[in-house]
N, C-alpha and C. Protein backbone atom coordinates (compact mmCIF):
# COMPACT_ATOMS: atom_id res chain seq x y z
N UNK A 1 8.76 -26.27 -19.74
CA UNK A 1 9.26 -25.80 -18.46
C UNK A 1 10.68 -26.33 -18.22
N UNK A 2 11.17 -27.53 -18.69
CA UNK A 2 12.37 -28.20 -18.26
C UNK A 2 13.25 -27.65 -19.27
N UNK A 3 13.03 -27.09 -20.38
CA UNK A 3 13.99 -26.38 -21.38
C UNK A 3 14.07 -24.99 -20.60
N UNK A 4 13.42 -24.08 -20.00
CA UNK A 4 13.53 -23.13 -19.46
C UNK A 4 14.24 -23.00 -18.52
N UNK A 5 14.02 -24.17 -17.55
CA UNK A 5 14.98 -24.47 -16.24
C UNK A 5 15.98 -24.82 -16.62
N UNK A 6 16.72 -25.39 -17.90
CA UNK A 6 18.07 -25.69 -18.38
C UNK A 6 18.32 -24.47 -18.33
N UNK A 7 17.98 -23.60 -19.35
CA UNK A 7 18.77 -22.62 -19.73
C UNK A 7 18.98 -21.56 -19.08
N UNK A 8 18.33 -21.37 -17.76
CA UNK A 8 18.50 -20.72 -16.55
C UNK A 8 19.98 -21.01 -16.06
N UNK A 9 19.96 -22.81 -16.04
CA UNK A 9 21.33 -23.53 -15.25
C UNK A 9 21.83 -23.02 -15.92
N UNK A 10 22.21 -23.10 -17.18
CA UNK A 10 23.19 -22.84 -18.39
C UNK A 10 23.55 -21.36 -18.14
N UNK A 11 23.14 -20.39 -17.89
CA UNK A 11 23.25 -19.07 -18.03
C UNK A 11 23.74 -18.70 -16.97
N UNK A 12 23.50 -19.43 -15.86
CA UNK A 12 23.96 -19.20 -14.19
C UNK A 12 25.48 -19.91 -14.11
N UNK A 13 25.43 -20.75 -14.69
CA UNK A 13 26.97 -21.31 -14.72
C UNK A 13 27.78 -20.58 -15.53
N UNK A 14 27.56 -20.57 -16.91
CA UNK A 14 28.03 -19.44 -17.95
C UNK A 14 28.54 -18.13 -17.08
N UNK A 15 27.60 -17.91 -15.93
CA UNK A 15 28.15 -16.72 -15.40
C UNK A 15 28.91 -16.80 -14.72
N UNK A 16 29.58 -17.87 -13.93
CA UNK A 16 29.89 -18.01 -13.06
C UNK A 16 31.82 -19.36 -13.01
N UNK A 17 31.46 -18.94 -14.60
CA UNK A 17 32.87 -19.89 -14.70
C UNK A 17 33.54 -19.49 -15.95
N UNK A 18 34.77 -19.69 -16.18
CA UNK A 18 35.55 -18.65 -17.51
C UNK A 18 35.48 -20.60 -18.64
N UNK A 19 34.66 -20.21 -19.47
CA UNK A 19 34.86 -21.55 -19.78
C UNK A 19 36.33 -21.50 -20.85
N UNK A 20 36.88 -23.09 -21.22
CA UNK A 20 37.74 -23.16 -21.34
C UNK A 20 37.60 -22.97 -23.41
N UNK A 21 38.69 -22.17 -23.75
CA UNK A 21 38.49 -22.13 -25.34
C UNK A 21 38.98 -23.21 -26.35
N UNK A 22 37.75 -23.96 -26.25
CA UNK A 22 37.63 -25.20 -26.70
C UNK A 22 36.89 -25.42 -27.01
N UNK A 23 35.28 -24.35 -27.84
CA UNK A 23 34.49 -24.60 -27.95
C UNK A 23 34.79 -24.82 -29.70
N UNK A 24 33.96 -25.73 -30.39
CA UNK A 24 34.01 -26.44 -31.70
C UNK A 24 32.70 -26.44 -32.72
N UNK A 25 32.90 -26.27 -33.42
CA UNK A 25 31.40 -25.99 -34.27
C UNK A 25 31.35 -27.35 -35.30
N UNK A 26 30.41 -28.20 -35.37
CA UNK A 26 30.51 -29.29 -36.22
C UNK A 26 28.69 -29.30 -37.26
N UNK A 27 29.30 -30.57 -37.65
CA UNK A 27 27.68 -30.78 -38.57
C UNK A 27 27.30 -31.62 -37.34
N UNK A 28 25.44 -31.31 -37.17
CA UNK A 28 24.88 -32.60 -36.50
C UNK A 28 24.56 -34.04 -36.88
N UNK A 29 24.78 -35.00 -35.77
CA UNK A 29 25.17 -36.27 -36.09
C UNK A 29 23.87 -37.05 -35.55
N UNK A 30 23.22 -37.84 -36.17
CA UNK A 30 21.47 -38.16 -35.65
C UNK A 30 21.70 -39.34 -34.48
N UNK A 31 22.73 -39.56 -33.98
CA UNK A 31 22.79 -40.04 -32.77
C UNK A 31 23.16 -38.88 -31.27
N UNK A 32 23.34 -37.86 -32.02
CA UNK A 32 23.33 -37.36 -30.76
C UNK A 32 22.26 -36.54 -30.31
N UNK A 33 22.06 -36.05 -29.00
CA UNK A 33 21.02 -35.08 -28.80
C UNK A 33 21.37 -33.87 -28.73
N UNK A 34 20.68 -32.62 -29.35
CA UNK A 34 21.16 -31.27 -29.25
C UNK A 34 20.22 -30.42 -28.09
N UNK A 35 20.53 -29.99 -27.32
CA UNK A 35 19.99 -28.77 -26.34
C UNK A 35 20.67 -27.29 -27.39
N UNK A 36 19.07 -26.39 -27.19
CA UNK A 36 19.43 -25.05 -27.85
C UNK A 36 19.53 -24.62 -26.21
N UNK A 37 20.52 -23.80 -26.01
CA UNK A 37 21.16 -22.62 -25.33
C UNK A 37 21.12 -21.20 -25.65
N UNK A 38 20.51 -20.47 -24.22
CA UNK A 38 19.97 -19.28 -25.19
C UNK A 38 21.39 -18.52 -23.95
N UNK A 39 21.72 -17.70 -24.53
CA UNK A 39 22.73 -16.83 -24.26
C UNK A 39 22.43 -14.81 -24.48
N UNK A 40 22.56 -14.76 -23.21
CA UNK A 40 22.77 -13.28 -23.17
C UNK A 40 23.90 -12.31 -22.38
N UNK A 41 24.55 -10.91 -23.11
CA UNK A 41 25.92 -11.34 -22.66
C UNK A 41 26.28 -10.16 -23.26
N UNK A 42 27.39 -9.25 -22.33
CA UNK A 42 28.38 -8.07 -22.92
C UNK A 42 29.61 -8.14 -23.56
N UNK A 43 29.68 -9.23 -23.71
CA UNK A 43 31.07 -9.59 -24.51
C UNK A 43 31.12 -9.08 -25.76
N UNK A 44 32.28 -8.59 -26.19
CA UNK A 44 32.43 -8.48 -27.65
C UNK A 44 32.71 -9.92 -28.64
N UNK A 45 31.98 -10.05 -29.44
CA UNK A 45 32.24 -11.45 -29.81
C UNK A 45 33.60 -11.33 -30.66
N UNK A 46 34.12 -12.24 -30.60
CA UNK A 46 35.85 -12.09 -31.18
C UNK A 46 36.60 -13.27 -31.18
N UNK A 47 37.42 -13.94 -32.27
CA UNK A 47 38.40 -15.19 -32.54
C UNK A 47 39.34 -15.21 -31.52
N UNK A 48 39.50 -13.86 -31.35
CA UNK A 48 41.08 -13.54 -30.19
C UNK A 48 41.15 -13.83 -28.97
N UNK A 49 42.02 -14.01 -28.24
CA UNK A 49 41.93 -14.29 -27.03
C UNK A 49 41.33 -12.88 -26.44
N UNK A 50 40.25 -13.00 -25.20
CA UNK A 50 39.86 -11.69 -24.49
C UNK A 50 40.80 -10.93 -23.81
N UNK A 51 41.02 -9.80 -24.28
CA UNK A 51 42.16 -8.78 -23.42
C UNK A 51 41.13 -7.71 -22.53
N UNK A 52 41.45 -8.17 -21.34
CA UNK A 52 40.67 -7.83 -20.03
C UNK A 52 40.16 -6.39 -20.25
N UNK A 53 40.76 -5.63 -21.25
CA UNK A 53 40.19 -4.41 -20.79
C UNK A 53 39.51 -3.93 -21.87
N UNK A 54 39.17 -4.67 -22.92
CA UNK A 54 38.47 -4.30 -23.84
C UNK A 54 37.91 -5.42 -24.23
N UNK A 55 36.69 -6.40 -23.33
CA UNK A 55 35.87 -7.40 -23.05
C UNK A 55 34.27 -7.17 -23.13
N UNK A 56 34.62 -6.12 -23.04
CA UNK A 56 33.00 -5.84 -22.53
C UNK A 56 32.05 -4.55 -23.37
N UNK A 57 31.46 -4.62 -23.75
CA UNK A 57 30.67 -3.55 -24.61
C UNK A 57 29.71 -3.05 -24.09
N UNK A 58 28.66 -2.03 -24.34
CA UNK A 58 27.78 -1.14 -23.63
C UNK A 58 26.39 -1.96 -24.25
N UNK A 59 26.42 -2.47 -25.47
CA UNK A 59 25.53 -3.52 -25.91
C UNK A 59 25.48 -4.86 -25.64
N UNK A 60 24.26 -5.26 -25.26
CA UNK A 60 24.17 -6.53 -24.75
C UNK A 60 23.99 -7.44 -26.28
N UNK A 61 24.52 -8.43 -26.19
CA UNK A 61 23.95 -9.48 -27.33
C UNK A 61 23.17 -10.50 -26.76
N UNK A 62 22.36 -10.78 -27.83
CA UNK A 62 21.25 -12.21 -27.44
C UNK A 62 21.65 -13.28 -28.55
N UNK A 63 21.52 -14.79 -28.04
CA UNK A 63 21.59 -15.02 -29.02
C UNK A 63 21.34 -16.85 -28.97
N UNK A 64 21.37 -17.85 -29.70
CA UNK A 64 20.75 -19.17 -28.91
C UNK A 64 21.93 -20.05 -29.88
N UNK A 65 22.11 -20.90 -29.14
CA UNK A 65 23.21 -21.92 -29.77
C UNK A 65 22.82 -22.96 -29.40
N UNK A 66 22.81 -24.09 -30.13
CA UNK A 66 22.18 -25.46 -30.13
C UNK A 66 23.85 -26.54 -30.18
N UNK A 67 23.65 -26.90 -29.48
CA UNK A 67 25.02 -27.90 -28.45
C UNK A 67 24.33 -29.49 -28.59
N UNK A 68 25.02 -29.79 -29.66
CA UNK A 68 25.12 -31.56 -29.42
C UNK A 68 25.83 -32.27 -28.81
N UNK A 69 25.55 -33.21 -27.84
CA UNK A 69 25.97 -33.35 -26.78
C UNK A 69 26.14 -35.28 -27.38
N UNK A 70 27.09 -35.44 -27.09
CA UNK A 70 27.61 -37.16 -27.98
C UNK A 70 26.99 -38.14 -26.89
N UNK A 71 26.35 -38.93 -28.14
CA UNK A 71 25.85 -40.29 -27.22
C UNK A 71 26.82 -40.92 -26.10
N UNK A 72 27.60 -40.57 -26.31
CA UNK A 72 29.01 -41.30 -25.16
C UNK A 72 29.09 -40.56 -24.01
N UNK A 73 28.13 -39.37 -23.94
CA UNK A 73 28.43 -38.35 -23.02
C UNK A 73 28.38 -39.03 -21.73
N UNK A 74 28.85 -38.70 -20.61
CA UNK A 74 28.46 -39.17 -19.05
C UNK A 74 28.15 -38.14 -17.98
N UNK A 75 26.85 -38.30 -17.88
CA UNK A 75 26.34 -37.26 -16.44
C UNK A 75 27.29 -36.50 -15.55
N UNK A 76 27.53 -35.08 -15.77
CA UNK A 76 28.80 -34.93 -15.23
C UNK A 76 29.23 -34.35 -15.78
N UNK A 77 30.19 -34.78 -16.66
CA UNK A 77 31.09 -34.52 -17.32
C UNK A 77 30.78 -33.51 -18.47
N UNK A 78 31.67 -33.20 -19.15
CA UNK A 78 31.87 -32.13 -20.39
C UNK A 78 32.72 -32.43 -21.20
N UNK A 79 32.04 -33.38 -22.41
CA UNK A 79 33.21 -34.08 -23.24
C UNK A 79 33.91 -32.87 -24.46
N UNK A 80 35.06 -31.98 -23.82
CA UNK A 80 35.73 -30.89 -24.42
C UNK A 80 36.66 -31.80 -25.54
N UNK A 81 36.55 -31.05 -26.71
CA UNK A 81 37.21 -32.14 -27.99
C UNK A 81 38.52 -30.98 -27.42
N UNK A 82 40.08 -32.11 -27.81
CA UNK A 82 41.12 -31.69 -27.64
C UNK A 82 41.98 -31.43 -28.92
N UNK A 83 41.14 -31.93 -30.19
CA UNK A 83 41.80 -31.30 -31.33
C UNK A 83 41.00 -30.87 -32.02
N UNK A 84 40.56 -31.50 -33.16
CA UNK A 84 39.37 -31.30 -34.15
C UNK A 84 37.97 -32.11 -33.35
N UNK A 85 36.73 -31.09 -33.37
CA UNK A 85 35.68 -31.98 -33.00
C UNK A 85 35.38 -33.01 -33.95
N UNK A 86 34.97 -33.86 -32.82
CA UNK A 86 34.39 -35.17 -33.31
C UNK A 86 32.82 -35.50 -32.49
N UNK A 87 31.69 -35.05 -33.20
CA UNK A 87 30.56 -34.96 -32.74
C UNK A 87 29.81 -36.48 -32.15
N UNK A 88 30.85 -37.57 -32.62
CA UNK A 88 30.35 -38.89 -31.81
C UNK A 88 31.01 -38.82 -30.28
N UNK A 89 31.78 -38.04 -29.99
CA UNK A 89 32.84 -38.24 -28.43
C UNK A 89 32.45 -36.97 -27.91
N UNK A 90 32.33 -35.56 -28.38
CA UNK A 90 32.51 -34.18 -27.94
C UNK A 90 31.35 -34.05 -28.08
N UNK A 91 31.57 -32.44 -27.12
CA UNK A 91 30.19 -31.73 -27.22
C UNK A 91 30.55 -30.56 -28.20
N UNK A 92 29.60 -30.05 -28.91
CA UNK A 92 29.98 -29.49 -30.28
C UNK A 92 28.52 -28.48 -30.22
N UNK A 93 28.95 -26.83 -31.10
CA UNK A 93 27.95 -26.30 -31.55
C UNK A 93 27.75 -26.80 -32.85
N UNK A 94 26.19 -26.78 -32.76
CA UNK A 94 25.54 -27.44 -34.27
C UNK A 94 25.00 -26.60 -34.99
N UNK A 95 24.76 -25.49 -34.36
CA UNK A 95 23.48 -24.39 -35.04
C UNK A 95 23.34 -23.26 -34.04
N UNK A 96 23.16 -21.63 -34.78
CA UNK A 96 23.38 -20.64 -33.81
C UNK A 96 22.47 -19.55 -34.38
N UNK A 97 22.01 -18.86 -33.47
CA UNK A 97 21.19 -17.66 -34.00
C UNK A 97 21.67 -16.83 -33.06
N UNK A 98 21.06 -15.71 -33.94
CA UNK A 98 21.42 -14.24 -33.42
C UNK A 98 20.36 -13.72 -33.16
N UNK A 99 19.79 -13.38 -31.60
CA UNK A 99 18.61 -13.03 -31.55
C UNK A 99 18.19 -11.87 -31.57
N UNK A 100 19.38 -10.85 -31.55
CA UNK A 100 19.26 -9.30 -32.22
C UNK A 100 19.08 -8.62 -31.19
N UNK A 101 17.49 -8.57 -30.42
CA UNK A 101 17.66 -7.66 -29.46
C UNK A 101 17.06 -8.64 -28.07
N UNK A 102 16.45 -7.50 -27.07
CA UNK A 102 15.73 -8.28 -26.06
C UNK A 102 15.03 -8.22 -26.38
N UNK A 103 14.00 -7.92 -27.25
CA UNK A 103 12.63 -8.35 -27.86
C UNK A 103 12.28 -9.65 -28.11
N UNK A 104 13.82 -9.91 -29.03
CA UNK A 104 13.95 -11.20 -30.24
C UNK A 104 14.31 -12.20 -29.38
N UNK A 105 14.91 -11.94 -28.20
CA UNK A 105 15.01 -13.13 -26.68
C UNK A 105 13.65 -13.45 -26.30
N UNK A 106 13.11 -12.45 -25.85
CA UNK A 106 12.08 -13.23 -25.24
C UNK A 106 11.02 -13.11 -26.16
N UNK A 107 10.53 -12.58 -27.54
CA UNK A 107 9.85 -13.50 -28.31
C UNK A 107 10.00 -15.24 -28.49
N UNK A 108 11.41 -15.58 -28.54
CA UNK A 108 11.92 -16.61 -28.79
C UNK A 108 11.54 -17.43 -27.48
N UNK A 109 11.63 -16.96 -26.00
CA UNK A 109 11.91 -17.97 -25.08
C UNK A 109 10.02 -18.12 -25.06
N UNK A 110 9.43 -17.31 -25.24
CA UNK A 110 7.90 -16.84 -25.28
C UNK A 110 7.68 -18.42 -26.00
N UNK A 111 8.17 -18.49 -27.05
CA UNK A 111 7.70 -19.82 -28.24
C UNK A 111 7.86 -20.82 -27.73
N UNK A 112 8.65 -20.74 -26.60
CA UNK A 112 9.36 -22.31 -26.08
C UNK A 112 8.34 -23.30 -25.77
């Protein structure tokens, strides 16, 4: 139930704030803890910066990303790496799936 109620928060904030592009993909580090994040979303996925008018697609994607979050972390906060991640200080993606459709979402949240 408390992984469900995260990822509610997670998805409600996600909606509700342009996050900053600074997100970092690393190896996981066994001191830190990872939360999977399940994500659903019209975005076109893309390296490029988003150009407002071609953001959005008629297909929804699903999909779950697992976020290690550094033992150093502090309640609060959002330790954003400012160059190369470093998975002992930052928060970092560790692991990502593609959940394909809304089936493959809520089969998945179904397992939780």
């Amino acid at each position: 139930m408390l992984n469900r109620m995260l990822a509610l928060v997670c998805l409600f904030c996600a909606a509700c704030s342009v996050p900053p592009d600074r997100v970092a993909f690393s190896d996981p580090i066994p001191s830190a803890s990872v939360q999977k994040i399940y994500v659903t979303t019209s975005r076109l996925p893309s390296t490029e910066p988003i150009d407002a008018r071609q953001d959005r697609n008629a297909r929804v994607n699903f999909a779950r990303f697992d976020v290690s979050i550094p033992p150093t972390h502090e309640l609060g906060q959002i330790e954003w790496p400012d160059g190369p991640v470093d998975p002992e200080t930052d928060f970092a993606v560790v692991g990502q799936q593609d959940l394909k459709t809304n089936e493959g979402f809520i089969r998945t949240l179904r397992g939780l």
